[in-house]
C-alpha atoms as a PDB file:
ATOM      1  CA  UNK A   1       2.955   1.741  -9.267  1.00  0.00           C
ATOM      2  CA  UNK A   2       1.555   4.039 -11.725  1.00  0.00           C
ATOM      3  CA  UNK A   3      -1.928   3.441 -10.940  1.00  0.00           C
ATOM      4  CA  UNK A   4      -1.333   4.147  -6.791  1.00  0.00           C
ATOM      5  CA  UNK A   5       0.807   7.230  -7.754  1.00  0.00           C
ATOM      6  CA  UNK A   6      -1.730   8.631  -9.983  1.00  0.00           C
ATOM      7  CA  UNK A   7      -4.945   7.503  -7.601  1.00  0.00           C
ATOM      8  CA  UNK A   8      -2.622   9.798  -4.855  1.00  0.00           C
ATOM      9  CA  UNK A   9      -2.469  12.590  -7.174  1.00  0.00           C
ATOM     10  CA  UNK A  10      -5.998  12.668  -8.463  1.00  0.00           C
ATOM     11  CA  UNK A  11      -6.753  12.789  -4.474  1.00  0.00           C
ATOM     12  CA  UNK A  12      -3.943  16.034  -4.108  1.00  0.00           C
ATOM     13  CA  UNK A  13      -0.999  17.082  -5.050  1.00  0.00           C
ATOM     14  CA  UNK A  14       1.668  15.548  -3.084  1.00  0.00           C
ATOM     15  CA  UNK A  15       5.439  16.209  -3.516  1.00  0.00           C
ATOM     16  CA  UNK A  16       7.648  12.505  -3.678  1.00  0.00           C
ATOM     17  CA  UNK A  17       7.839  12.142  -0.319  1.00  0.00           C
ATOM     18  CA  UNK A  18       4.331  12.707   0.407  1.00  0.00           C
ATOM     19  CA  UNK A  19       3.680   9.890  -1.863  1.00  0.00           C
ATOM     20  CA  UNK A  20       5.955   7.571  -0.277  1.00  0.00           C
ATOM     21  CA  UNK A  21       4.641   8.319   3.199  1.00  0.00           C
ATOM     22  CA  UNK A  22       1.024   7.101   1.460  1.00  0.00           C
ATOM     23  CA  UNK A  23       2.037   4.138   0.066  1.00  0.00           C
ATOM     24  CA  UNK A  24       3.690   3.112   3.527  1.00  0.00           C
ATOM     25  CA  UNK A  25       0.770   3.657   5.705  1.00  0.00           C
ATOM     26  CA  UNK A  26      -1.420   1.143   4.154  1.00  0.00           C
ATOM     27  CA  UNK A  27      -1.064   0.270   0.605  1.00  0.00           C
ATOM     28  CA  UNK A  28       2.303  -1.086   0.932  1.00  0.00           C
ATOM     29  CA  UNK A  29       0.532  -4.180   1.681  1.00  0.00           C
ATOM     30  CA  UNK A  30      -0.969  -4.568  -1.510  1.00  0.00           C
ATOM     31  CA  UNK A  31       1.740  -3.269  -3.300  1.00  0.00           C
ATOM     32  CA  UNK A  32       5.291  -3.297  -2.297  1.00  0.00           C
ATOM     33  CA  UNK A  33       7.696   0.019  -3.703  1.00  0.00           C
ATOM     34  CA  UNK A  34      10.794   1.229  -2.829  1.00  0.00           C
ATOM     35  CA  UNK A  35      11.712   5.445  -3.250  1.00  0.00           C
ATOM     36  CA  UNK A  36      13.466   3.724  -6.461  1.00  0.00           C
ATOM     37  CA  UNK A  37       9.842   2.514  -8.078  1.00  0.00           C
ATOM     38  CA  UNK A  38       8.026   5.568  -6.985  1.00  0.00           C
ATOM     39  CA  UNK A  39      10.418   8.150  -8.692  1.00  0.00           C
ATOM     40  CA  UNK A  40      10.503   5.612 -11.542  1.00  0.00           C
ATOM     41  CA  UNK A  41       7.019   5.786 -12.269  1.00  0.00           C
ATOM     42  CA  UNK A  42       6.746   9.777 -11.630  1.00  0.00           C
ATOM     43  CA  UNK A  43       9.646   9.901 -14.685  1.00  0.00           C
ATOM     44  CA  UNK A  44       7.469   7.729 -16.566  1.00  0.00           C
ATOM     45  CA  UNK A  45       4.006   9.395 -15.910  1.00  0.00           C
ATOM     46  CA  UNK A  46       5.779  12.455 -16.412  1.00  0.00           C
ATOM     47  CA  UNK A  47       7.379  11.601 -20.210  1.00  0.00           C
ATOM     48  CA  UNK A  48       3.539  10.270 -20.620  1.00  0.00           C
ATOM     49  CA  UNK A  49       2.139  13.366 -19.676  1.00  0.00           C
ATOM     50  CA  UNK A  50      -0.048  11.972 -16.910  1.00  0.00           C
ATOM     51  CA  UNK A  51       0.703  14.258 -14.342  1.00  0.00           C
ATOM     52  CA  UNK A  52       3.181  17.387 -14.218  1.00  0.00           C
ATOM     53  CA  UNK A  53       4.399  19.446 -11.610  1.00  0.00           C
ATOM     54  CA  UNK A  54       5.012  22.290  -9.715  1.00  0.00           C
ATOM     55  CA  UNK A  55       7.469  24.065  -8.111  1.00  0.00           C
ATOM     56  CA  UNK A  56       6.921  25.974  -4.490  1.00  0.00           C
ATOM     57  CA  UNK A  57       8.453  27.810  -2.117  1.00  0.00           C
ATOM     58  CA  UNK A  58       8.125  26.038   1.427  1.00  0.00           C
ATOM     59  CA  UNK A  59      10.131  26.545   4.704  1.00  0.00           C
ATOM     60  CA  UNK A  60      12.863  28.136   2.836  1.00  0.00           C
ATOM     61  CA  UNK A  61      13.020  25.235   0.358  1.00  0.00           C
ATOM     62  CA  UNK A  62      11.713  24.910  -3.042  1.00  0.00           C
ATOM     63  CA  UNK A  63       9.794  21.341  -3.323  1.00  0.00           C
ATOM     64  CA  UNK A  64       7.877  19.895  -6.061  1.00  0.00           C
ATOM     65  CA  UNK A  65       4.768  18.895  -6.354  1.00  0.00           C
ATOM     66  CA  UNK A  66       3.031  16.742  -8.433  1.00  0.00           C
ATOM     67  CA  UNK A  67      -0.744  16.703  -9.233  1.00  0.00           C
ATOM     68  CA  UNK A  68      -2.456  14.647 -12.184  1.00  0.00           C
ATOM     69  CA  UNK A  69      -3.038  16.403 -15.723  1.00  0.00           C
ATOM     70  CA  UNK A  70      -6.505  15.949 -17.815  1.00  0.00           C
ATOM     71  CA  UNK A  71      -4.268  13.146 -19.768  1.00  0.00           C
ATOM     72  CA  UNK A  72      -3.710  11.441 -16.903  1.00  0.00           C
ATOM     73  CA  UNK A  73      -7.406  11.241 -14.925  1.00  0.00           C
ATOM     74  CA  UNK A  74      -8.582   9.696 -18.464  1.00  0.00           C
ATOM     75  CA  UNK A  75      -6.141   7.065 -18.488  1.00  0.00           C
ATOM     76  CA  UNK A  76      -6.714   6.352 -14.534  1.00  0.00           C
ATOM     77  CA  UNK A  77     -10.436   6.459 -14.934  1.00  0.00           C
ATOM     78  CA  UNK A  78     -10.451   4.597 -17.909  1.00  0.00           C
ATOM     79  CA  UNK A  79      -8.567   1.739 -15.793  1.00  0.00           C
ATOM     80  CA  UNK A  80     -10.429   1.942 -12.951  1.00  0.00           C
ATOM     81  CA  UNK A  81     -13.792   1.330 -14.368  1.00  0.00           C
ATOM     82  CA  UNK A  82     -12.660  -2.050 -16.174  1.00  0.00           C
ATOM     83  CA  UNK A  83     -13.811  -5.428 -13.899  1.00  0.00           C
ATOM     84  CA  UNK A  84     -11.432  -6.633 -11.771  1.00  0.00           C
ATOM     85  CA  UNK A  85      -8.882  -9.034 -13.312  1.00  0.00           C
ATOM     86  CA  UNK A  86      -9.267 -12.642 -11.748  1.00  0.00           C
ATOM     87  CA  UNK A  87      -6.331 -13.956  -9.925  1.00  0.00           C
ATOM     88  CA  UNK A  88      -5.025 -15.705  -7.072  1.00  0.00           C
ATOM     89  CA  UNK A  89      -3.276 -14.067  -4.265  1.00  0.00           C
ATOM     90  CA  UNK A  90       0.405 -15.104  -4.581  1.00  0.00           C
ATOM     91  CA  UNK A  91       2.613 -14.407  -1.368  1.00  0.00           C
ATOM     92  CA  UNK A  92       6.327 -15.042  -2.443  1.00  0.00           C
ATOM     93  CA  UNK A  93       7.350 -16.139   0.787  1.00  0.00           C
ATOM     94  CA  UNK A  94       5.311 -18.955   1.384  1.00  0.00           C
ATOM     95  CA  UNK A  95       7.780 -21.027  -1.238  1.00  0.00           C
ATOM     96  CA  UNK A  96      10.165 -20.374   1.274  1.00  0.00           C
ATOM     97  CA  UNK A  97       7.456 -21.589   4.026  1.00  0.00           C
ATOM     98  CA  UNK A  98       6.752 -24.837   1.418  1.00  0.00           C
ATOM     99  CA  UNK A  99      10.434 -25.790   1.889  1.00  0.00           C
ATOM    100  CA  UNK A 100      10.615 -25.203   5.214  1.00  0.00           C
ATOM    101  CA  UNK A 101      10.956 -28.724   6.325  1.00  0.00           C
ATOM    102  CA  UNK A 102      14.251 -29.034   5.499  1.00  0.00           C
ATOM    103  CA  UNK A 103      15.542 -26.153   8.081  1.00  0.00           C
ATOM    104  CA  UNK A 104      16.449 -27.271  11.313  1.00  0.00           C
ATOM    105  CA  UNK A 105      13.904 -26.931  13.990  1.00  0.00           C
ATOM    106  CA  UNK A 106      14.928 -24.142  15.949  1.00  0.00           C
ATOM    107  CA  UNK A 107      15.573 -21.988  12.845  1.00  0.00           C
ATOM    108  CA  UNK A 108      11.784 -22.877  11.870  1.00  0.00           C
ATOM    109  CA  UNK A 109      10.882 -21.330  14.879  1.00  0.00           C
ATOM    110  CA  UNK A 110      12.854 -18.487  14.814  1.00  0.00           C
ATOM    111  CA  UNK A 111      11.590 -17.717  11.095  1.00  0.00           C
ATOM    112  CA  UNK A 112       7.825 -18.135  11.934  1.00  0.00           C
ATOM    113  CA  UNK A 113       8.145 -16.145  15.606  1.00  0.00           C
ATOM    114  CA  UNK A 114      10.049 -13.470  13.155  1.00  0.00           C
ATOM    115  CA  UNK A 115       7.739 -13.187  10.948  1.00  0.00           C
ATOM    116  CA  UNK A 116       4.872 -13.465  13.347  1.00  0.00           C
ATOM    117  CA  UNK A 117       6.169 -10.010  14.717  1.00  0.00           C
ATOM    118  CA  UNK A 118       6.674  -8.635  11.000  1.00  0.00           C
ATOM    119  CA  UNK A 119       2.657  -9.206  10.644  1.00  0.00           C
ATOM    120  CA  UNK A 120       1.707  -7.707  14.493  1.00  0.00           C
ATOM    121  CA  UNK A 121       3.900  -4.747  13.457  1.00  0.00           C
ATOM    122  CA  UNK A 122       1.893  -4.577   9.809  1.00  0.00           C
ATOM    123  CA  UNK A 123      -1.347  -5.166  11.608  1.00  0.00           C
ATOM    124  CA  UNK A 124      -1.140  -2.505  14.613  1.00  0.00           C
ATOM    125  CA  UNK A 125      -0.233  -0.004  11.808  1.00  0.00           C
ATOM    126  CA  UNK A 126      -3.867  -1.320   9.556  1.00  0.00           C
ATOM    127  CA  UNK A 127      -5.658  -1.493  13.421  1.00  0.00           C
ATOM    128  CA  UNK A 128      -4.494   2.330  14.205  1.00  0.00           C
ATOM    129  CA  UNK A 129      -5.595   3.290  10.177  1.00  0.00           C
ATOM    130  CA  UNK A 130      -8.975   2.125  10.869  1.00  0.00           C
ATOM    131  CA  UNK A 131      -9.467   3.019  14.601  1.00  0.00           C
ATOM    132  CA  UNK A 132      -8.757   6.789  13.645  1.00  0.00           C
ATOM    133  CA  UNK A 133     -11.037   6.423   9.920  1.00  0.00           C
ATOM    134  CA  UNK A 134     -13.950   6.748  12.793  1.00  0.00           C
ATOM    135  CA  UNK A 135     -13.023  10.291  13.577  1.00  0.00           C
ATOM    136  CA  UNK A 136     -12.332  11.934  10.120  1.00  0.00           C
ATOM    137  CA  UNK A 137     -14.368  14.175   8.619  1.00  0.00           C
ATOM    138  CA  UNK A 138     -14.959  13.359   5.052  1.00  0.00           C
ATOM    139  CA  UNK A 139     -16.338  15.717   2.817  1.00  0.00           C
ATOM    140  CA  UNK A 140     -19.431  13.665   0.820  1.00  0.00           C
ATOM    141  CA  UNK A 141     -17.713  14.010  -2.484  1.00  0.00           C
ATOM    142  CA  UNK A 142     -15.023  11.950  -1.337  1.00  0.00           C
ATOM    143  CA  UNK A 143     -17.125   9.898   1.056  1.00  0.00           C
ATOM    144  CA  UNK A 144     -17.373   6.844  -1.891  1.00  0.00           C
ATOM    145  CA  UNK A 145     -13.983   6.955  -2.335  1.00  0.00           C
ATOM    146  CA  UNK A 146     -13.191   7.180   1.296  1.00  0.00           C
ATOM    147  CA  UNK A 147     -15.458   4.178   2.144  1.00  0.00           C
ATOM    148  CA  UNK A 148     -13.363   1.819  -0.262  1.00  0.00           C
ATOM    149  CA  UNK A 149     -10.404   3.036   0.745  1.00  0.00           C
ATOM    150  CA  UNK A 150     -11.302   2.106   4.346  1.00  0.00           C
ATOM    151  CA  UNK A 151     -12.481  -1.293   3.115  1.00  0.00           C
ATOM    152  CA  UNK A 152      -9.140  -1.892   1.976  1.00  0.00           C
ATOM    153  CA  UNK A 153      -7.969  -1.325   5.364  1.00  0.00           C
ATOM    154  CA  UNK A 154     -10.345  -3.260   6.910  1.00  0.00           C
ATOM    155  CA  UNK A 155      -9.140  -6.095   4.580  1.00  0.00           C
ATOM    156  CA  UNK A 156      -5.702  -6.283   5.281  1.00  0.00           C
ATOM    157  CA  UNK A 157      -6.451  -5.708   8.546  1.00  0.00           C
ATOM    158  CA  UNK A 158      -8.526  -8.636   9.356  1.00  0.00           C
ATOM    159  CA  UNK A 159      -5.898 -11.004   6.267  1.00  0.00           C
ATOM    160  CA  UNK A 160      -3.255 -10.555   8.866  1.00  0.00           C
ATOM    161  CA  UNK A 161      -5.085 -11.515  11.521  1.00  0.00           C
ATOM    162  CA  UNK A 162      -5.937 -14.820  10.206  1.00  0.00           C
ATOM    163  CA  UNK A 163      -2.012 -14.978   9.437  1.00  0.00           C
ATOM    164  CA  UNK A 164      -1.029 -14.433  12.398  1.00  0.00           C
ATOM    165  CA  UNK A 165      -3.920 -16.683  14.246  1.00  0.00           C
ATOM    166  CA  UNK A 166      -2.519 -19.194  12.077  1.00  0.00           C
ATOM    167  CA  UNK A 167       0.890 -19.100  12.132  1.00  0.00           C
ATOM    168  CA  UNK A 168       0.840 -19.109  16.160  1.00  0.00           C
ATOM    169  CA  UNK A 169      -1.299 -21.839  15.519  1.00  0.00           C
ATOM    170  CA  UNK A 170       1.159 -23.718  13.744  1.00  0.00           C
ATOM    171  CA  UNK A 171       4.010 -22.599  16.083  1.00  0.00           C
ATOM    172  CA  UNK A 172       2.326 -24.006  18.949  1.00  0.00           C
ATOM    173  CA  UNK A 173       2.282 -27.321  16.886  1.00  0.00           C
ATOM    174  CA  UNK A 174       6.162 -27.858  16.122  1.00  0.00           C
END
């Protein structure tokens, strides 16, 4: 979570909820948070001194936002610029799929047609992310970051599509 929050911040300042509404539209599929796990890594970035914050004045209500201190872009561009870290995609919920067998048949189906929806839902929301990337206007300082960023998209995108190709695949099946 720290990493996201301060990859948000080094982007603009953004009060809590700003953040949240990030992480939801889009990274939440590579990384899932609650409001609990965001403000605990703002306390923690904060005691680090990674980022600080600010306090405004806005529609009659004083908010705070956060932004990312000198402190904290070394640390963040210190991780960023290590290789990637081999591993494995792990997806929690296929143990529950592994064991499936022993479920009675028409809660198998319910389970896979629910979570067949849960990935259209997840999918629309990646489809409408990258549909609308096409008409931003990116200034070219951010134009390499905005390309990855959209290649992320385009990744989860097209990982739930297989999913859900093959999980109506296997629903046809049983």
């Amino acid at each position: 979570m720290d990493n996201i929050i301060l990859g948000l911040l080094l982007l603009s300042k953004r009060t809590i909820y700003q953040l949240r509404e990030r992480i939801e539209k889009g990274i939440d599929l590579m990384y899932s948070s609650s409001m609990g796990s965001i403000q605990a890594g703002i306390k923690k970035l904060l005691s680090a001194g990674y980022i600080d914050f600010e306090e405004v004045f806005e529609d009659g209500k004083l908010k705070k936002f956060y932004f990312i201190t000198q402190k904290g872009q070394d640390y963040f561009f210190g991780w960023i610029n290590e290789p990637l870290k081999e591993q494995t995609p792990k997806n929690p919920e296929l143990i529950k799929f592994y064991f499936m067998g022993f479920a009675n048949k028409g809660n198998q189906r319910k389970s896979i047609e629910k979570h067949i929806e849960f990935l259209k839902t997840k999918y629309s929301l990646l489809c409408s992310i990258c549909n609308d990337s096409t008409s931003l206007v990116v200034p070219d300082d951010k134009k390499g970051i905005f390309e990855f960023q959209l290649a992320s998209a385009i990744y989860g995108r097209d990982l739930l599509k297989f999913n859900i190709d093959w999980f109506e695949n296997l629903l046809a099946k049983i």
